[in-house]
PDB file of N, CA and C in Angstrom:
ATOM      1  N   UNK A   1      -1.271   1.511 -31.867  1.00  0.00           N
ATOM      2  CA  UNK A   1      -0.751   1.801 -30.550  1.00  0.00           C
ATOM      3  C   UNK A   1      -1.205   0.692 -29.606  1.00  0.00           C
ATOM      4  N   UNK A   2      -0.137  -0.070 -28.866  1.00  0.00           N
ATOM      5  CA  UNK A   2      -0.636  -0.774 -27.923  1.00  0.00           C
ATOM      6  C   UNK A   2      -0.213   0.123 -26.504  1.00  0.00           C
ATOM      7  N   UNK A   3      -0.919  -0.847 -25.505  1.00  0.00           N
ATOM      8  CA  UNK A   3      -0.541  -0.058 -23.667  1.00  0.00           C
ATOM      9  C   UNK A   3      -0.676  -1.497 -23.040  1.00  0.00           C
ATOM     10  N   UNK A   4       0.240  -1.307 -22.062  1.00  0.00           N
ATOM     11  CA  UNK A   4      -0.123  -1.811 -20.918  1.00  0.00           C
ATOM     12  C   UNK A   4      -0.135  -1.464 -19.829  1.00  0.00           C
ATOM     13  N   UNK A   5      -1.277  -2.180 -18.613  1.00  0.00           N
ATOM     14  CA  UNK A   5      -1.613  -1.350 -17.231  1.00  0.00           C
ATOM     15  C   UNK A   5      -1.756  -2.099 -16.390  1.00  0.00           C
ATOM     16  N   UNK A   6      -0.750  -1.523 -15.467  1.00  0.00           N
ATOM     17  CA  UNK A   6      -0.344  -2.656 -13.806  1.00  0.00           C
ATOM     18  C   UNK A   6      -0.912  -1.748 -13.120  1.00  0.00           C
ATOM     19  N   UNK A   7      -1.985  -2.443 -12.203  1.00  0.00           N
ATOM     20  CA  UNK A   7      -2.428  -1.598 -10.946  1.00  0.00           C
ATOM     21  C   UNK A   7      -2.315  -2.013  -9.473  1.00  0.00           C
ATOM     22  N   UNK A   8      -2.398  -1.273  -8.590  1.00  0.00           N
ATOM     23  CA  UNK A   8      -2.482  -1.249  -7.110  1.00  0.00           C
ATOM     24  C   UNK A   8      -1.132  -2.294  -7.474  1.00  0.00           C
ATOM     25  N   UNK A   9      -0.328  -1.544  -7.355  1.00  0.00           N
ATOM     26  CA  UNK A   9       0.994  -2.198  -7.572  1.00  0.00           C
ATOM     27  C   UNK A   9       1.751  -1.572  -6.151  1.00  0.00           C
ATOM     28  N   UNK A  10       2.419  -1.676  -5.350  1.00  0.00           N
ATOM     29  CA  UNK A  10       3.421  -1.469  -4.150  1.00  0.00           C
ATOM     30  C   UNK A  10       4.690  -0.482  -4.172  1.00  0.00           C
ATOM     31  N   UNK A  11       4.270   0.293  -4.771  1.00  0.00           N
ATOM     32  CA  UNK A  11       5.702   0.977  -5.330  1.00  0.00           C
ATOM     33  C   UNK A  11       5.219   2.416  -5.130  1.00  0.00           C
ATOM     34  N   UNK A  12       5.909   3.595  -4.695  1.00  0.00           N
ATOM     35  CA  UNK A  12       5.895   4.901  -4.316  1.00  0.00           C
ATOM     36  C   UNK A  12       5.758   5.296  -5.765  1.00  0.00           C
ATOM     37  N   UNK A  13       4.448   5.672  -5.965  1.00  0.00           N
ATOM     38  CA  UNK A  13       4.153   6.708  -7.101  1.00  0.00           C
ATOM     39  C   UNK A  13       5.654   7.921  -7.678  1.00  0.00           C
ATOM     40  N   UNK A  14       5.452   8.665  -6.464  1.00  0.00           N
ATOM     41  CA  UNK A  14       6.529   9.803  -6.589  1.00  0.00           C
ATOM     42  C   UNK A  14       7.883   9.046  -7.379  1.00  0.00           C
ATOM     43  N   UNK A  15       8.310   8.101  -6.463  1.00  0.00           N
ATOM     44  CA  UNK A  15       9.606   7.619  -7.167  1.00  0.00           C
ATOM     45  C   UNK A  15       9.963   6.954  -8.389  1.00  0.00           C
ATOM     46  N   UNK A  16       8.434   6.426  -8.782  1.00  0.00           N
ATOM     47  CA  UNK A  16       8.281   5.430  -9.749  1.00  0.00           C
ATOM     48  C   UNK A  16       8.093   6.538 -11.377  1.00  0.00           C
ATOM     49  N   UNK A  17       7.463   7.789 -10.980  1.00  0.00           N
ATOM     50  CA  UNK A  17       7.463   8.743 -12.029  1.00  0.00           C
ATOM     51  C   UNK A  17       8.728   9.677 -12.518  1.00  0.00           C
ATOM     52  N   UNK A  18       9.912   9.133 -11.021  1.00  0.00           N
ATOM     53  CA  UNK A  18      10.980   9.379 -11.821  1.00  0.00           C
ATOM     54  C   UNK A  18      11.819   8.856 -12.958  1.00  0.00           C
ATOM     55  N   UNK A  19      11.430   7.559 -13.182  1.00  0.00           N
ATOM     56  CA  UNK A  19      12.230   6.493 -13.714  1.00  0.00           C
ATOM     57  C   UNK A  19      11.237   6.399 -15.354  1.00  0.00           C
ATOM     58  N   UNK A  20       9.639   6.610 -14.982  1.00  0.00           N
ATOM     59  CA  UNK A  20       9.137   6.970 -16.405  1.00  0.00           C
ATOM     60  C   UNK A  20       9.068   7.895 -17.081  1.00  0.00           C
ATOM     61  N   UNK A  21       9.462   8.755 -16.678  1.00  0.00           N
ATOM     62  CA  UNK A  21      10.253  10.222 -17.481  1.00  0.00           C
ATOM     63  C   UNK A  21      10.931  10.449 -18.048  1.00  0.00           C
ATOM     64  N   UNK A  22      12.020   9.252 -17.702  1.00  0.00           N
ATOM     65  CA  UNK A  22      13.411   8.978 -18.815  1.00  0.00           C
ATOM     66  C   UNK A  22      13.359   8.188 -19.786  1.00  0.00           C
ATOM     67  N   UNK A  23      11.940   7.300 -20.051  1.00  0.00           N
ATOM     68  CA  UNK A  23      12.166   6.302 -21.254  1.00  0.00           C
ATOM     69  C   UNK A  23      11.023   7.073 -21.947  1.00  0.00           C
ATOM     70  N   UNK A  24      10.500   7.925 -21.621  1.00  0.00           N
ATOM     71  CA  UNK A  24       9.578   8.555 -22.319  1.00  0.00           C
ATOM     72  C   UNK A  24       9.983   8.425 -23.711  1.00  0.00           C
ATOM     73  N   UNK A  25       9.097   8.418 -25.006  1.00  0.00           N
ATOM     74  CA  UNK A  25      10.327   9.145 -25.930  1.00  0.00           C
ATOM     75  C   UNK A  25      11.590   7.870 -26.455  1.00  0.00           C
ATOM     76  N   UNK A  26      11.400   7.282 -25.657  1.00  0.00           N
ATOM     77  CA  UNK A  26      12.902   6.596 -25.997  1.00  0.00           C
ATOM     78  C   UNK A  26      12.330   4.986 -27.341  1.00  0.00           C
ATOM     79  N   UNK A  27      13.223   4.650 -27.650  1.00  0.00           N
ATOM     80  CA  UNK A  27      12.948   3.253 -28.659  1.00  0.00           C
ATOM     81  C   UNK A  27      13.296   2.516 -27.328  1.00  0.00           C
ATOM     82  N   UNK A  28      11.746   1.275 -27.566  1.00  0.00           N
ATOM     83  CA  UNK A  28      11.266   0.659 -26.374  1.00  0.00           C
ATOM     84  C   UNK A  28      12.965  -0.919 -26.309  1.00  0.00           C
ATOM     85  N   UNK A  29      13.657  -1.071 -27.311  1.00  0.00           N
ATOM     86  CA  UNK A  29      15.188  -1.721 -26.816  1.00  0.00           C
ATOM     87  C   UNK A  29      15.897  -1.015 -26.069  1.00  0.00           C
ATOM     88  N   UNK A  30      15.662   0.402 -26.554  1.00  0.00           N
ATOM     89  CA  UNK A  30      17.164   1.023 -25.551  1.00  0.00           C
ATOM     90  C   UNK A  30      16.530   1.154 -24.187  1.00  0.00           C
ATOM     91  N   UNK A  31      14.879   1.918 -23.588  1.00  0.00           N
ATOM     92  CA  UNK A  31      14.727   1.749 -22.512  1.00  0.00           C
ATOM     93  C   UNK A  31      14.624   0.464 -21.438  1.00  0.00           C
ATOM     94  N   UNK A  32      14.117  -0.804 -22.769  1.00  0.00           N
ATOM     95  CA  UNK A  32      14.729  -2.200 -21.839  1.00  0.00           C
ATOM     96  C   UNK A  32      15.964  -1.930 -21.212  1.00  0.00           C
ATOM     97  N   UNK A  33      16.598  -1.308 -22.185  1.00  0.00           N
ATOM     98  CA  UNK A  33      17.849  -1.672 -21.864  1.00  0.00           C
ATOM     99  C   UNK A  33      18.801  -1.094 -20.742  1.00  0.00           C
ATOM    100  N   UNK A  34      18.060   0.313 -20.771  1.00  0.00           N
ATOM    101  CA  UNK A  34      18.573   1.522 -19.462  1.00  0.00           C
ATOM    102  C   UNK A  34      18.174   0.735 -18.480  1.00  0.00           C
ATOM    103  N   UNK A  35      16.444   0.460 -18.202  1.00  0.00           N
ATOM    104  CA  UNK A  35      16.306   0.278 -16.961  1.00  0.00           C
ATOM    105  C   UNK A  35      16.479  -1.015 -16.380  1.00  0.00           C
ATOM    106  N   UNK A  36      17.191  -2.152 -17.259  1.00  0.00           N
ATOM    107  CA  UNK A  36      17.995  -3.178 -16.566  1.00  0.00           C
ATOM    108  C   UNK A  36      18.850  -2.830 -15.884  1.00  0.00           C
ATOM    109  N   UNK A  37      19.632  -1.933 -16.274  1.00  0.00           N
ATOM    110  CA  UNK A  37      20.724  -1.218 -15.584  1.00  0.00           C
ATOM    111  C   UNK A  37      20.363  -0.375 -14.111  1.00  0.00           C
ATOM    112  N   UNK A  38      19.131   0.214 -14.005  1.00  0.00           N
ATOM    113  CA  UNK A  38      19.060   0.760 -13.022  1.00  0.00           C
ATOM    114  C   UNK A  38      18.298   0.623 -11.757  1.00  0.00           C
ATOM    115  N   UNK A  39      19.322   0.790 -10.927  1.00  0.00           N
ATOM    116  CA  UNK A  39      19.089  -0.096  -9.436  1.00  0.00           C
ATOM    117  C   UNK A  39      18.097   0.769  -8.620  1.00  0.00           C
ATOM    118  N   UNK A  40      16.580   0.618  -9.095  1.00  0.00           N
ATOM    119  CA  UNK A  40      15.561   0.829  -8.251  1.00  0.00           C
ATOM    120  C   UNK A  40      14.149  -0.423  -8.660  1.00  0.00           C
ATOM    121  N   UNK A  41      13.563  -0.121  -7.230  1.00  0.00           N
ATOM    122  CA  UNK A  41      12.584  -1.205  -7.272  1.00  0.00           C
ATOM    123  C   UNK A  41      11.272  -0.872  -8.797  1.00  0.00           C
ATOM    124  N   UNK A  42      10.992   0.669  -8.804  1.00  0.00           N
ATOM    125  CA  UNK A  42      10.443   0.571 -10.093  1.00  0.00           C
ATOM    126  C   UNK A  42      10.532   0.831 -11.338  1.00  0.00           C
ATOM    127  N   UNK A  43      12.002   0.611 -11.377  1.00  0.00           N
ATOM    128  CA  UNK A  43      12.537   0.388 -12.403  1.00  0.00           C
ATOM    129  C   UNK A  43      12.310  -1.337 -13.544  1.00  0.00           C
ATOM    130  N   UNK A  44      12.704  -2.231 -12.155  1.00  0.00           N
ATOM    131  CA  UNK A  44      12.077  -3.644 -12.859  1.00  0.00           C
ATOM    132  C   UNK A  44      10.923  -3.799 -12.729  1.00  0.00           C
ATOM    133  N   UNK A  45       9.702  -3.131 -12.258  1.00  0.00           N
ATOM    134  CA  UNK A  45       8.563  -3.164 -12.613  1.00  0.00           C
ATOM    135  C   UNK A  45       7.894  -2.251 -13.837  1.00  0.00           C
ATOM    136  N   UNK A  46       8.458  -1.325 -14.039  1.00  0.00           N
ATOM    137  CA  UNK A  46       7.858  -0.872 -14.980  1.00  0.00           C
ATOM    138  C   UNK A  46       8.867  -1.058 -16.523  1.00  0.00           C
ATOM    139  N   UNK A  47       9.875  -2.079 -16.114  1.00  0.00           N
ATOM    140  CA  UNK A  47      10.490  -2.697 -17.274  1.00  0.00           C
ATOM    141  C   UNK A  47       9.330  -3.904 -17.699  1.00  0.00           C
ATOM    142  N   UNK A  48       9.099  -4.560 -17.022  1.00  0.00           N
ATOM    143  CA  UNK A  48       7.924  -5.646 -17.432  1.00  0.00           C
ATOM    144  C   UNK A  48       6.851  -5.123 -17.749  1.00  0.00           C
ATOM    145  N   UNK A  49       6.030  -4.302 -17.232  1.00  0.00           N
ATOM    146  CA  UNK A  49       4.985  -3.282 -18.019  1.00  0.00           C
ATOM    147  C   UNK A  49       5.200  -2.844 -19.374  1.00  0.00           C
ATOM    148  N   UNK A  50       6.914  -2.531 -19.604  1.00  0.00           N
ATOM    149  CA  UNK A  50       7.082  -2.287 -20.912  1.00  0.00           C
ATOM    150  C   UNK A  50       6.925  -3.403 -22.115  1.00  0.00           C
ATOM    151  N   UNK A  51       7.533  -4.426 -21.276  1.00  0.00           N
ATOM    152  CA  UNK A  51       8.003  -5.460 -22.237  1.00  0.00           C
ATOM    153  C   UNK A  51       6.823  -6.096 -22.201  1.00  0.00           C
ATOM    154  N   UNK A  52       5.505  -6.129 -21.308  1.00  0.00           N
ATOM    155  CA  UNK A  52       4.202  -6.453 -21.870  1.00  0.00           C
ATOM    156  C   UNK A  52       3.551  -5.446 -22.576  1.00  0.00           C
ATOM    157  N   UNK A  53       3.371  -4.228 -23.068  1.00  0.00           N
ATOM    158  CA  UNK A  53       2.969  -3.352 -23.945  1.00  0.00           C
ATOM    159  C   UNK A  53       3.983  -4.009 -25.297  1.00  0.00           C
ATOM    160  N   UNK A  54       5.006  -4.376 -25.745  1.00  0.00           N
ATOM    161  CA  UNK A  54       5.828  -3.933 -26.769  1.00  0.00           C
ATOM    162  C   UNK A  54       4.885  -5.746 -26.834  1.00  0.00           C
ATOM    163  N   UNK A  55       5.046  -6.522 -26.266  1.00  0.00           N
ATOM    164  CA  UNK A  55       4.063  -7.711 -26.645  1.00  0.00           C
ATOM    165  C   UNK A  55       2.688  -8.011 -27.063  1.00  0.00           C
ATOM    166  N   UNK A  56       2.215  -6.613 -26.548  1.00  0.00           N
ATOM    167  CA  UNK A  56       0.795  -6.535 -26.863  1.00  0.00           C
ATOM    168  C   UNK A  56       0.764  -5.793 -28.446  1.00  0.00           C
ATOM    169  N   UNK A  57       1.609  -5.351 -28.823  1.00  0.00           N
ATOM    170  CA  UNK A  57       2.010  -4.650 -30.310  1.00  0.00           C
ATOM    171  C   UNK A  57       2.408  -5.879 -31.413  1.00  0.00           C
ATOM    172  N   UNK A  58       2.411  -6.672 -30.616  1.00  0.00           N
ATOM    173  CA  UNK A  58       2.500  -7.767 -31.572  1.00  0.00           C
ATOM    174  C   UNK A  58       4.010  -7.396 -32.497  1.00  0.00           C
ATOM    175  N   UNK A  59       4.679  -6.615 -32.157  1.00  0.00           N
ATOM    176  CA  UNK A  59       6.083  -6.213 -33.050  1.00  0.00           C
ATOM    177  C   UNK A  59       7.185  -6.809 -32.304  1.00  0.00           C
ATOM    178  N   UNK A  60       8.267  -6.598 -32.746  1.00  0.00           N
ATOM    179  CA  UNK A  60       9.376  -6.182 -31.787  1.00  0.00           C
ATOM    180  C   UNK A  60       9.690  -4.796 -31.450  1.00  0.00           C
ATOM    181  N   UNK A  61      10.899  -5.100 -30.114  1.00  0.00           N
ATOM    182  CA  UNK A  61      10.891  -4.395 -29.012  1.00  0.00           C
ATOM    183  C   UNK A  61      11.559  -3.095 -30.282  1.00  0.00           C
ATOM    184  N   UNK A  62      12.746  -3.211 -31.140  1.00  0.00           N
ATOM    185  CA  UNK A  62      13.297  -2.395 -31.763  1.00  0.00           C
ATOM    186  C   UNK A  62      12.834  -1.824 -32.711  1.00  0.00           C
ATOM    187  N   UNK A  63      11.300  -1.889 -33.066  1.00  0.00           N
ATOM    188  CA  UNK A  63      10.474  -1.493 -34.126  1.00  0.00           C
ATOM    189  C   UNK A  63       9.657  -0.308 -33.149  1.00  0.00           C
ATOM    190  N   UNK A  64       9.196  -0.650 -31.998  1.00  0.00           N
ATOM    191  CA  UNK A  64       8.464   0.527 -31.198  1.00  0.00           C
ATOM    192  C   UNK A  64       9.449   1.445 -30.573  1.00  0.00           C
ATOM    193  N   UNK A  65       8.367   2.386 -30.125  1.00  0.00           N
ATOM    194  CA  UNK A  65       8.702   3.843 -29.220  1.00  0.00           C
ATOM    195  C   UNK A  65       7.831   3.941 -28.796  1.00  0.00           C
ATOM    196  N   UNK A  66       8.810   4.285 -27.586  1.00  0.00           N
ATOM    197  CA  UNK A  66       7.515   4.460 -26.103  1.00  0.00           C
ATOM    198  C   UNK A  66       6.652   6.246 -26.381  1.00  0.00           C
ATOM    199  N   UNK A  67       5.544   5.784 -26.489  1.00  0.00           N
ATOM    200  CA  UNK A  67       4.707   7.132 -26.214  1.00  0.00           C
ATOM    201  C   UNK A  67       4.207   8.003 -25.097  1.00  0.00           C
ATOM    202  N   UNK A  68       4.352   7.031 -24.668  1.00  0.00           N
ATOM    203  CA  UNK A  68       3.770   7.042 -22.856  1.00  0.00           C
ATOM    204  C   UNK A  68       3.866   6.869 -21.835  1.00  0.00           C
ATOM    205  N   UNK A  69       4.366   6.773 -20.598  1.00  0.00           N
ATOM    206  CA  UNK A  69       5.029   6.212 -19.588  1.00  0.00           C
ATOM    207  C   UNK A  69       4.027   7.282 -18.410  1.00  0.00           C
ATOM    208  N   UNK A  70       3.086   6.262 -17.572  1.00  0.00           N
ATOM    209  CA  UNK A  70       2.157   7.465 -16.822  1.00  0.00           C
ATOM    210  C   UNK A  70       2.169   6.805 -15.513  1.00  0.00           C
ATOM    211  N   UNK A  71       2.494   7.039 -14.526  1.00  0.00           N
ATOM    212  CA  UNK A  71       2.351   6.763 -13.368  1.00  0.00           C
ATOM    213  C   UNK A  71       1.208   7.736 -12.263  1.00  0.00           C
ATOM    214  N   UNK A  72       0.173   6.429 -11.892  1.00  0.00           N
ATOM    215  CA  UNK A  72      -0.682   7.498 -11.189  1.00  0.00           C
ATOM    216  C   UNK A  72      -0.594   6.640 -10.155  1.00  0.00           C
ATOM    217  N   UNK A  73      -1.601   7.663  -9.109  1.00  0.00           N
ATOM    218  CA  UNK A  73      -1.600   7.130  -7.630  1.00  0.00           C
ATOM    219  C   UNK A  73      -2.695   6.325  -7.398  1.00  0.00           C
ATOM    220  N   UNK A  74      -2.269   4.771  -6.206  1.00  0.00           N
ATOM    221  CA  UNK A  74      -3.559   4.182  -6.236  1.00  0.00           C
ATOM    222  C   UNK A  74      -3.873   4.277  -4.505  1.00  0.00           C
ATOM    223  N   UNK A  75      -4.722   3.295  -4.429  1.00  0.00           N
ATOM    224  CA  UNK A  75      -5.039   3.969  -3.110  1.00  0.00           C
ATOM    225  C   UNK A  75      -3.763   3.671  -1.607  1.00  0.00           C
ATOM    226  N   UNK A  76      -4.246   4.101  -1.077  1.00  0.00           N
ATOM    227  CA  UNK A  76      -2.849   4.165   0.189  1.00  0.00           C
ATOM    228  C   UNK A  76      -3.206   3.584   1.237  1.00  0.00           C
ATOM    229  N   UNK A  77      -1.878   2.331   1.517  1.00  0.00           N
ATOM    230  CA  UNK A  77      -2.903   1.253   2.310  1.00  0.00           C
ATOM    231  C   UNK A  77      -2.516   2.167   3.964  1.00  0.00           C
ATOM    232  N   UNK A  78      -3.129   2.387   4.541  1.00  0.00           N
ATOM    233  CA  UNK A  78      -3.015   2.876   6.369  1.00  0.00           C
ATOM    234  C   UNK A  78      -2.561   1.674   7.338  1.00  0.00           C
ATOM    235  N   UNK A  79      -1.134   2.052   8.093  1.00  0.00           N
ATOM    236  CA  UNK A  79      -1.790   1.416   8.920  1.00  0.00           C
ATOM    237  C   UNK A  79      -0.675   1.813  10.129  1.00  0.00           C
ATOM    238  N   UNK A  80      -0.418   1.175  11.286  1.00  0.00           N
ATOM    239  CA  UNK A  80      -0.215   2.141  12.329  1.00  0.00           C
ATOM    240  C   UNK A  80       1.154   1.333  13.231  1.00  0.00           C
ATOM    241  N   UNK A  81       1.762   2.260  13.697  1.00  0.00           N
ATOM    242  CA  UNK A  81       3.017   1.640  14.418  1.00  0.00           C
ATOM    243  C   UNK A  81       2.896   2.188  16.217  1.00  0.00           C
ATOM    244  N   UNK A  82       2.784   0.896  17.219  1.00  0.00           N
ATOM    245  CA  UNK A  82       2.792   1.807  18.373  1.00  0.00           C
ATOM    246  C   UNK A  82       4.012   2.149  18.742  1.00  0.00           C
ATOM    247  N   UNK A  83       3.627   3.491  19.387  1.00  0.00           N
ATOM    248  CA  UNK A  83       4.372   4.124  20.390  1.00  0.00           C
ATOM    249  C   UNK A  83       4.458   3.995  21.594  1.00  0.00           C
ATOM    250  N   UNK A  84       5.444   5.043  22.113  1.00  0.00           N
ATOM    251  CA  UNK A  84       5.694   5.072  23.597  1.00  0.00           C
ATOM    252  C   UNK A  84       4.620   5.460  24.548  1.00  0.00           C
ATOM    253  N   UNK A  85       4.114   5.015  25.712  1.00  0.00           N
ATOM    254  CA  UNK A  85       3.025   5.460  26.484  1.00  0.00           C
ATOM    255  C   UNK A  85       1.498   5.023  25.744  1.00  0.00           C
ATOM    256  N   UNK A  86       1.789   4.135  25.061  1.00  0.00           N
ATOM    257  CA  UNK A  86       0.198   3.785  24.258  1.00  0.00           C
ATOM    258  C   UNK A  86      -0.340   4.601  23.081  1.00  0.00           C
ATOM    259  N   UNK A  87       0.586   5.084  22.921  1.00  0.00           N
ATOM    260  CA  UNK A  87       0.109   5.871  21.442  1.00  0.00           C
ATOM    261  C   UNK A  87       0.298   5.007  20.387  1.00  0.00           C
ATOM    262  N   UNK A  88       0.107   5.846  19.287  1.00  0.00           N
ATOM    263  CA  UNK A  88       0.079   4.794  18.000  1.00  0.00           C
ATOM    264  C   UNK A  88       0.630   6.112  16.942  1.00  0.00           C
ATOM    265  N   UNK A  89       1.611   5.987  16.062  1.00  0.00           N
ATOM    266  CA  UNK A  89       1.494   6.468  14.637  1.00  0.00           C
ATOM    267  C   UNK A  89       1.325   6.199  13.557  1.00  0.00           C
ATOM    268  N   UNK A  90       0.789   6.799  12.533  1.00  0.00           N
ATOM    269  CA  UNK A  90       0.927   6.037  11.505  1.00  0.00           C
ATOM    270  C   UNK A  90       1.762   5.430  10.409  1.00  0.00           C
ATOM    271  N   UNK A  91       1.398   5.188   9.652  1.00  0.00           N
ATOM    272  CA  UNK A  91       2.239   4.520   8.588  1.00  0.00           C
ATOM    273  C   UNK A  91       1.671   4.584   7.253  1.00  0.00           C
ATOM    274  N   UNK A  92       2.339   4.839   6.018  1.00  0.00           N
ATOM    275  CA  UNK A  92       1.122   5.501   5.092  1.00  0.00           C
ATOM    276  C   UNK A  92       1.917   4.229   3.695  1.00  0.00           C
ATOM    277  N   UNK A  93       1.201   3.452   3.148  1.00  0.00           N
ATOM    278  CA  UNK A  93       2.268   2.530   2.406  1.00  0.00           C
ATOM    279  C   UNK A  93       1.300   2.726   0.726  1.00  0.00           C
ATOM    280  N   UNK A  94       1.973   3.718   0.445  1.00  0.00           N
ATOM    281  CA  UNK A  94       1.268   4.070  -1.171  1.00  0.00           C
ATOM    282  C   UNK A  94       1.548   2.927  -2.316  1.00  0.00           C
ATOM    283  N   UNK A  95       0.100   2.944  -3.238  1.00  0.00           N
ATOM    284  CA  UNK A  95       0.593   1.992  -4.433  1.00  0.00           C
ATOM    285  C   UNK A  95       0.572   2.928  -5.659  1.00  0.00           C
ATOM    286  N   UNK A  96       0.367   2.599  -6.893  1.00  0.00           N
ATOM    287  CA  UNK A  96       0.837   3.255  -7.980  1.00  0.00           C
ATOM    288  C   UNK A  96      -0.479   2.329  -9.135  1.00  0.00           C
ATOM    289  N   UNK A  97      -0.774   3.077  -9.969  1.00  0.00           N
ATOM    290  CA  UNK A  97      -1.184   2.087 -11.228  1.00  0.00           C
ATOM    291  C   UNK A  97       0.069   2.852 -12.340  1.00  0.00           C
ATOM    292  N   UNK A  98       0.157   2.096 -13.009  1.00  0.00           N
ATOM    293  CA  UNK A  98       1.098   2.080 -13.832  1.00  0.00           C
ATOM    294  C   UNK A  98       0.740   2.118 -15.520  1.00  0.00           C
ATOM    295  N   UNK A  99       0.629   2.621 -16.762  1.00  0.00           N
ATOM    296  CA  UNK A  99       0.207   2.219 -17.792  1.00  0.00           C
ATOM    297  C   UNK A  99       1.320   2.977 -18.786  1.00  0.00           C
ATOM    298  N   UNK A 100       1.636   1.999 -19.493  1.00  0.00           N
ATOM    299  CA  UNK A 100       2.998   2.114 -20.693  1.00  0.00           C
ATOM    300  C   UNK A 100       1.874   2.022 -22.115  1.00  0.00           C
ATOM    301  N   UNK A 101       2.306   3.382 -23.078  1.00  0.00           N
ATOM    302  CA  UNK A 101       1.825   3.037 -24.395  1.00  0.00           C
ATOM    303  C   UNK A 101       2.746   3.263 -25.622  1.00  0.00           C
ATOM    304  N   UNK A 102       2.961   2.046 -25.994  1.00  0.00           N
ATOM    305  CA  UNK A 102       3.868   1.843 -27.572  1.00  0.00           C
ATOM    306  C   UNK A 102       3.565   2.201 -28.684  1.00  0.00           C
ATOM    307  N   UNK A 103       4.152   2.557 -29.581  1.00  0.00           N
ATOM    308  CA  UNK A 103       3.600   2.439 -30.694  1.00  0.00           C
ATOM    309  C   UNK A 103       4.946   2.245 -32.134  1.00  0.00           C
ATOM    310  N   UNK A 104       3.978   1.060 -33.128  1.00  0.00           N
ATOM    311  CA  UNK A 104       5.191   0.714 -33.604  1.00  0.00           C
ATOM    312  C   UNK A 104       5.390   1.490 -34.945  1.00  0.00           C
ATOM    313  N   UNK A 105       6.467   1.172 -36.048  1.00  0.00           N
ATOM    314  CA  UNK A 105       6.614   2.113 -36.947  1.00  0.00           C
ATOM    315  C   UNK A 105       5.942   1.645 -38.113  1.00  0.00           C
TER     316      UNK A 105
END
């Protein structure tokens, strides 16, 4: 079994665990291959996470299956937008660590 793990990466956790849910499970060519196709930002990031795990297996991409696809939360950078009359709100800009694990046949 190989993995690979991208951290404090810029990408909304929440949204990014939608997109690793679907290659779960999947043979690591065909999920290259979905999430070229699909038009979100962590989608091509956690396509390169893949395609560095299926490299770290030392195989090819059509010999593995994804085991793993885990998106956790990293820390959340703060920071603040002013308002009207001198106020201030915030602004909350979440990152993600990311870790993909292959395994070949």
């Amino acid at each position: 079994m190989a993995r690979a793990l991208l951290k404090f990466i810029r990408v909304s956790p929440i949204k990014s665990r939608l997109i690793a849910r679907e290659i779960q499970g999947m043979n690591a060519e065909e999920a290259l291959a979905a999430l070229e196709f699909t038009p979100n930002k962590a989608a091509k990031i956690i396509s390169k996470v893949l395609a560095s795990a299926v490299a770290n297996s030392g195989s090819e991409a059509e010999d593995c299956t994804v085991t793993s696809c885990r998106v956790d939360n990293g820390p959340v950078l703060k920071r603040f937008r002013p308002r009207a009359r001198g106020m201030a709100s915030g602004i909350r800009k979440p990152t993600a660590h990311i870790l993909v694990e292959v395994e070949g046949k």
